[in-house]
N, C-alpha and C. Protein backbone atom coordinates (compact mmCIF):
# COMPACT_ATOMS: atom_id res chain seq x y z
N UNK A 1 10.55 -21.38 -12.81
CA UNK A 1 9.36 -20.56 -12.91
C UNK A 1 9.64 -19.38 -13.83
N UNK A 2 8.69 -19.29 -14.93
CA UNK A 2 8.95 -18.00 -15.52
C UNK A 2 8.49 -17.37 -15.23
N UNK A 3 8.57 -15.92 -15.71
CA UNK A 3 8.28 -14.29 -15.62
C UNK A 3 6.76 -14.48 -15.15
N UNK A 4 5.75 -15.04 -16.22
CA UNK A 4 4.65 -15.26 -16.56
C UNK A 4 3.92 -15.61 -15.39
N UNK A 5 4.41 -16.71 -14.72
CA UNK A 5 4.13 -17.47 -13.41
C UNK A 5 4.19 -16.78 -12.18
N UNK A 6 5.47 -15.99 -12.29
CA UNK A 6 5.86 -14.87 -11.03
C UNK A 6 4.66 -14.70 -10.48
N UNK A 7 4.47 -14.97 -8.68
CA UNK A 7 3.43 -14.06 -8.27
C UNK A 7 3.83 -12.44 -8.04
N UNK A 8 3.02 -11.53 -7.84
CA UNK A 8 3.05 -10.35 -7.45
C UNK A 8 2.61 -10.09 -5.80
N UNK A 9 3.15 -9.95 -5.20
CA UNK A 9 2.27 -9.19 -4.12
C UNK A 9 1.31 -8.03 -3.68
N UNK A 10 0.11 -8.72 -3.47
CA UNK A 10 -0.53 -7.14 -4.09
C UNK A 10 -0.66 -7.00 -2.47
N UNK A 11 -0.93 -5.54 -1.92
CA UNK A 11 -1.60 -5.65 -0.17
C UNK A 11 -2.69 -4.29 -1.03
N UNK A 12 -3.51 -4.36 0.43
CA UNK A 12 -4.24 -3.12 0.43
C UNK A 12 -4.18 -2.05 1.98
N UNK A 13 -4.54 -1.16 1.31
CA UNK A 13 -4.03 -0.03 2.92
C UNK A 13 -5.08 1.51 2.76
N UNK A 14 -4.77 2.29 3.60
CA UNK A 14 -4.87 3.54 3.43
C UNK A 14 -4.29 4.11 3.18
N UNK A 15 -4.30 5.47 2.89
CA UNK A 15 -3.54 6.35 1.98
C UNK A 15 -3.00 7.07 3.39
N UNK A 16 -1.80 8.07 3.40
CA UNK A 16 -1.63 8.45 4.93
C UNK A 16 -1.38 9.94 4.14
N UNK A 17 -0.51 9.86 3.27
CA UNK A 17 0.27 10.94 2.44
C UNK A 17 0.24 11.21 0.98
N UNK A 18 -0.07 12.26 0.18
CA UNK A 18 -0.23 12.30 -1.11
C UNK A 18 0.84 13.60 -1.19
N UNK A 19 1.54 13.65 -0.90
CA UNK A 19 2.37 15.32 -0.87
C UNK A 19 3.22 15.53 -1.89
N UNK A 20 3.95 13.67 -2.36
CA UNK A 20 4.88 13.81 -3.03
C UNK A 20 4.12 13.67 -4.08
N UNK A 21 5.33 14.34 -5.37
CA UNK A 21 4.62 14.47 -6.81
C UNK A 21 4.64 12.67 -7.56
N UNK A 22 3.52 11.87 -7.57
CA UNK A 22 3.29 10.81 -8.29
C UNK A 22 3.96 9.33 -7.41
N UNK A 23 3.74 9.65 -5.71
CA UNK A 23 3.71 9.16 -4.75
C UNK A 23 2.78 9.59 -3.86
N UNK A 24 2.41 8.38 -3.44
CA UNK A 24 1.75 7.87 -2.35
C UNK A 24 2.40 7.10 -1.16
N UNK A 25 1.83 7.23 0.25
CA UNK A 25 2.30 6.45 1.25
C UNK A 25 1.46 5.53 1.96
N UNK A 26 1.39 4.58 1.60
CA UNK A 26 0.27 3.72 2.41
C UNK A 26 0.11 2.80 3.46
N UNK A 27 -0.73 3.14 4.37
CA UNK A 27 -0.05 2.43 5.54
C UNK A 27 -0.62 1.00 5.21
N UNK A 28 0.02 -0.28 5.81
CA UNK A 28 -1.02 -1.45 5.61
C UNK A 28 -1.01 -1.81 6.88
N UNK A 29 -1.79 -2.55 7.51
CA UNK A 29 -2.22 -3.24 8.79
C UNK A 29 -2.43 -4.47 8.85
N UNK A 30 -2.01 -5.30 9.28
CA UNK A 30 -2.21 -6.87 9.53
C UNK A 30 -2.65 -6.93 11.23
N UNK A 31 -2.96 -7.86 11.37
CA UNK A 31 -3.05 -8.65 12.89
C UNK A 31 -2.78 -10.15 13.00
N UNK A 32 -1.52 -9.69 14.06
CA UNK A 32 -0.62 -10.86 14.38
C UNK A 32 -1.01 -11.50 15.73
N UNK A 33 -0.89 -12.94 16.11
CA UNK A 33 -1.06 -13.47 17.48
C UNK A 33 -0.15 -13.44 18.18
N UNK A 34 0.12 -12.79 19.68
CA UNK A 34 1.62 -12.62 20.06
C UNK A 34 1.41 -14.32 20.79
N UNK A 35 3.20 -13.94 20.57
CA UNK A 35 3.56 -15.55 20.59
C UNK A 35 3.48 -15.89 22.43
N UNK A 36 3.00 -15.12 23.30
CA UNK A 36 3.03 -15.98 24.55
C UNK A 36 2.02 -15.68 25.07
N UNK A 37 0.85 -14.29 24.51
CA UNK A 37 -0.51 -14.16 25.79
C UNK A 37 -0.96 -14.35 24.91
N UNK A 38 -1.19 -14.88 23.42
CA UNK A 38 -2.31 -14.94 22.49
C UNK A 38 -3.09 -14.28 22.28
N UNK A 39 -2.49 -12.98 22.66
CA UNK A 39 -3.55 -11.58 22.00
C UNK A 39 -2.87 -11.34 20.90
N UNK A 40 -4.46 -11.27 20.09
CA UNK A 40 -4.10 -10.50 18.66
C UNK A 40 -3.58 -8.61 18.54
N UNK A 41 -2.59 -8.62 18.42
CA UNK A 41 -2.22 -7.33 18.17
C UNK A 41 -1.86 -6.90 16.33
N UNK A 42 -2.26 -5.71 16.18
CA UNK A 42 -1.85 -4.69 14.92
C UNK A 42 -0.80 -4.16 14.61
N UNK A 43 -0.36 -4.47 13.47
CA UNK A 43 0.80 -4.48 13.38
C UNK A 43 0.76 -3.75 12.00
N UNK A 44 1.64 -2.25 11.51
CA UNK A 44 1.28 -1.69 10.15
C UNK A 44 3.02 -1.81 9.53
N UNK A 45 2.74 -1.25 8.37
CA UNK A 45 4.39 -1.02 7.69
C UNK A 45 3.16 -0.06 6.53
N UNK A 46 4.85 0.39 6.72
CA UNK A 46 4.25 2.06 5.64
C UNK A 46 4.62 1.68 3.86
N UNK A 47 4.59 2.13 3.04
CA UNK A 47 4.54 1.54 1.53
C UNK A 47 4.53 2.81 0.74
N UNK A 48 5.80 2.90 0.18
CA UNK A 48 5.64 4.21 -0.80
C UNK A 48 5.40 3.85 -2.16
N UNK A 49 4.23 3.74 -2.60
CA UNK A 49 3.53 3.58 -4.39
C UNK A 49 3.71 4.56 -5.20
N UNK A 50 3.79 3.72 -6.50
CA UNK A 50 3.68 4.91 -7.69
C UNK A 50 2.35 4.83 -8.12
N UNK A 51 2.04 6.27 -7.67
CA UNK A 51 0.31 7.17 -8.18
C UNK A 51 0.65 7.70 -9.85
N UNK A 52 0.73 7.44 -11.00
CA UNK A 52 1.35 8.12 -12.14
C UNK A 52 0.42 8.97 -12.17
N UNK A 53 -0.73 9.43 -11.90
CA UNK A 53 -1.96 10.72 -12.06
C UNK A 53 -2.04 11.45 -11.23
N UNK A 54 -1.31 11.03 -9.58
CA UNK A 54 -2.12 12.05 -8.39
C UNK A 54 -3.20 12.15 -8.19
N UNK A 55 -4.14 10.77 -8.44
CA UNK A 55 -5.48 10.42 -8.26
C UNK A 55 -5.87 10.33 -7.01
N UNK A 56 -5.12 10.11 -6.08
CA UNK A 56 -5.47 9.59 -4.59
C UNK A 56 -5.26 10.67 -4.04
N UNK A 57 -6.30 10.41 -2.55
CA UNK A 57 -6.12 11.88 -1.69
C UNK A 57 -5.86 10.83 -0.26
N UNK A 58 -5.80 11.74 0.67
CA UNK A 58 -5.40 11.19 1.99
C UNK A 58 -7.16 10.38 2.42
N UNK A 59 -6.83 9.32 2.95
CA UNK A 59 -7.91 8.80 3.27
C UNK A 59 -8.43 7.74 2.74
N UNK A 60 -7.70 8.09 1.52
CA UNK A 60 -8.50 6.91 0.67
C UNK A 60 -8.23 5.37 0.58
N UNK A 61 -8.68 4.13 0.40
CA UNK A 61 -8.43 3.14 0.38
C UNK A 61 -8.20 2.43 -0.82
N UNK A 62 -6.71 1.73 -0.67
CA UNK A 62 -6.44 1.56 -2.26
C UNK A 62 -5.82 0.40 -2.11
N UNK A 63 -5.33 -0.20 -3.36
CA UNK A 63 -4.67 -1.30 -3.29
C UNK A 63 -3.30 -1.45 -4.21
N UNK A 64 -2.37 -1.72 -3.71
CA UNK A 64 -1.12 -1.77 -4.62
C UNK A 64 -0.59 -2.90 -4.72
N UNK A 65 0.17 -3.12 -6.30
CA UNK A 65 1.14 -4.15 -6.11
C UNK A 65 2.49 -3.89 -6.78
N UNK A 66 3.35 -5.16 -5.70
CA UNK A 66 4.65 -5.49 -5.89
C UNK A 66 5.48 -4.78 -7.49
N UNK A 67 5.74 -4.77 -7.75
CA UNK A 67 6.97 -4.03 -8.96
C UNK A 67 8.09 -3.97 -9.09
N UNK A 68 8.79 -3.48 -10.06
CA UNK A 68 10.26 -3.41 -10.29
C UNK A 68 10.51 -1.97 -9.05
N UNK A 69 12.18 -2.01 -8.94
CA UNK A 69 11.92 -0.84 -8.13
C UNK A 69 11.83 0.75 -9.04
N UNK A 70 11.35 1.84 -8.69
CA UNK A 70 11.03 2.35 -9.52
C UNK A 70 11.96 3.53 -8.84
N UNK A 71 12.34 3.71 -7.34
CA UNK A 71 13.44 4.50 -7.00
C UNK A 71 13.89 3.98 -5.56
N UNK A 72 14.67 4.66 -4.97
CA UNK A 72 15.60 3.95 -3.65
C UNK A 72 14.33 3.04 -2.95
N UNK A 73 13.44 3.96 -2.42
CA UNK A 73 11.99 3.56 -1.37
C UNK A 73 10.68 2.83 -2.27
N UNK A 74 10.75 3.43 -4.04
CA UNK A 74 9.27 2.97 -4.07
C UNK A 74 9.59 1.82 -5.04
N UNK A 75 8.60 0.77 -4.37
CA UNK A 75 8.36 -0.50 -5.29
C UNK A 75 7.31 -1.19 -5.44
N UNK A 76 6.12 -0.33 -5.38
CA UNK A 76 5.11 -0.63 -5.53
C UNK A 76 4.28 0.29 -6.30
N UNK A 77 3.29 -0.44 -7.04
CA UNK A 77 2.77 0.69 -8.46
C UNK A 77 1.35 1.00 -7.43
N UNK A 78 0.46 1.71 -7.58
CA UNK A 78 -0.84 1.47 -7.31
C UNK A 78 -1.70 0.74 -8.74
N UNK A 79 -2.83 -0.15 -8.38
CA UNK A 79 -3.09 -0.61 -9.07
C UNK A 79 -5.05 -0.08 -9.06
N UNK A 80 -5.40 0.02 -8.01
CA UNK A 80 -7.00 1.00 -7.84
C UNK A 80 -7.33 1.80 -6.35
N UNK A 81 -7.96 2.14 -6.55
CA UNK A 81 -8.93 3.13 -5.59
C UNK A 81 -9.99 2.07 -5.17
N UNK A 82 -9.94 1.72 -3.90
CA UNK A 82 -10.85 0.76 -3.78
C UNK A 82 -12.38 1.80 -3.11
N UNK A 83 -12.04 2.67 -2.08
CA UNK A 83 -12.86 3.64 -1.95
C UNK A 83 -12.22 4.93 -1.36
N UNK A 84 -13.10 5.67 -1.98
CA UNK A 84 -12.60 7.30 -1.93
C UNK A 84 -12.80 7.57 -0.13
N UNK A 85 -12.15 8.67 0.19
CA UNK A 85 -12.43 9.35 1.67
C UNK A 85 -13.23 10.11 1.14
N UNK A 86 -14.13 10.12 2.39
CA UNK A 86 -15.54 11.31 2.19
C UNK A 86 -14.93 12.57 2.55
N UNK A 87 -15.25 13.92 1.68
CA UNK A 87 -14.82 15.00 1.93
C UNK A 87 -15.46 15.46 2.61
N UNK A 88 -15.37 16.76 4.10
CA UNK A 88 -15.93 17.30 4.77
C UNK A 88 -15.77 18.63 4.76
């Protein structure tokens, strides 16, 4: 398989943290079936993205994907703003 072919993993999440300079933290959420009462439970993992603008604010819903690593924690670029948090 070449480069070309590579899939990417993209997920989508919320934004939790914008504090760091040209990082983001995003939580993502799935729902899993537990394996013996067959309740669906929620299940998150946190995701540190590269924001290169500081476009995102807390709240917001975005979507990132997979990447080279870009430092120890982040390996994921952001790729859009799917919707803004309403300001109050």
């Amino acid at each position: 398989m070449s480069g070309a072919e590579k899939r990417t993993r993209i997920a989508t999440g919320k934004v939790v943290s914008n504090k760091m300079d040209k990082t983001i933290t995003v939580m993502v959420e799935r729902r899993v079936k537990h394996p013996v009462y067959g309740k669906y439970i929620t299940r998150s993992s946190k995701i540190h993205a590269h924001d290169e603008n500081n476009q995102c604010g807390i709240g917001d819903t975005v979507t990132v994907a997979e990447s080279r690593p870009i430092s120890k924690s982040k390996t994921w670029k952001l790729l859009e703003v799917v919707e803004s948090a309403t300001q109050v």
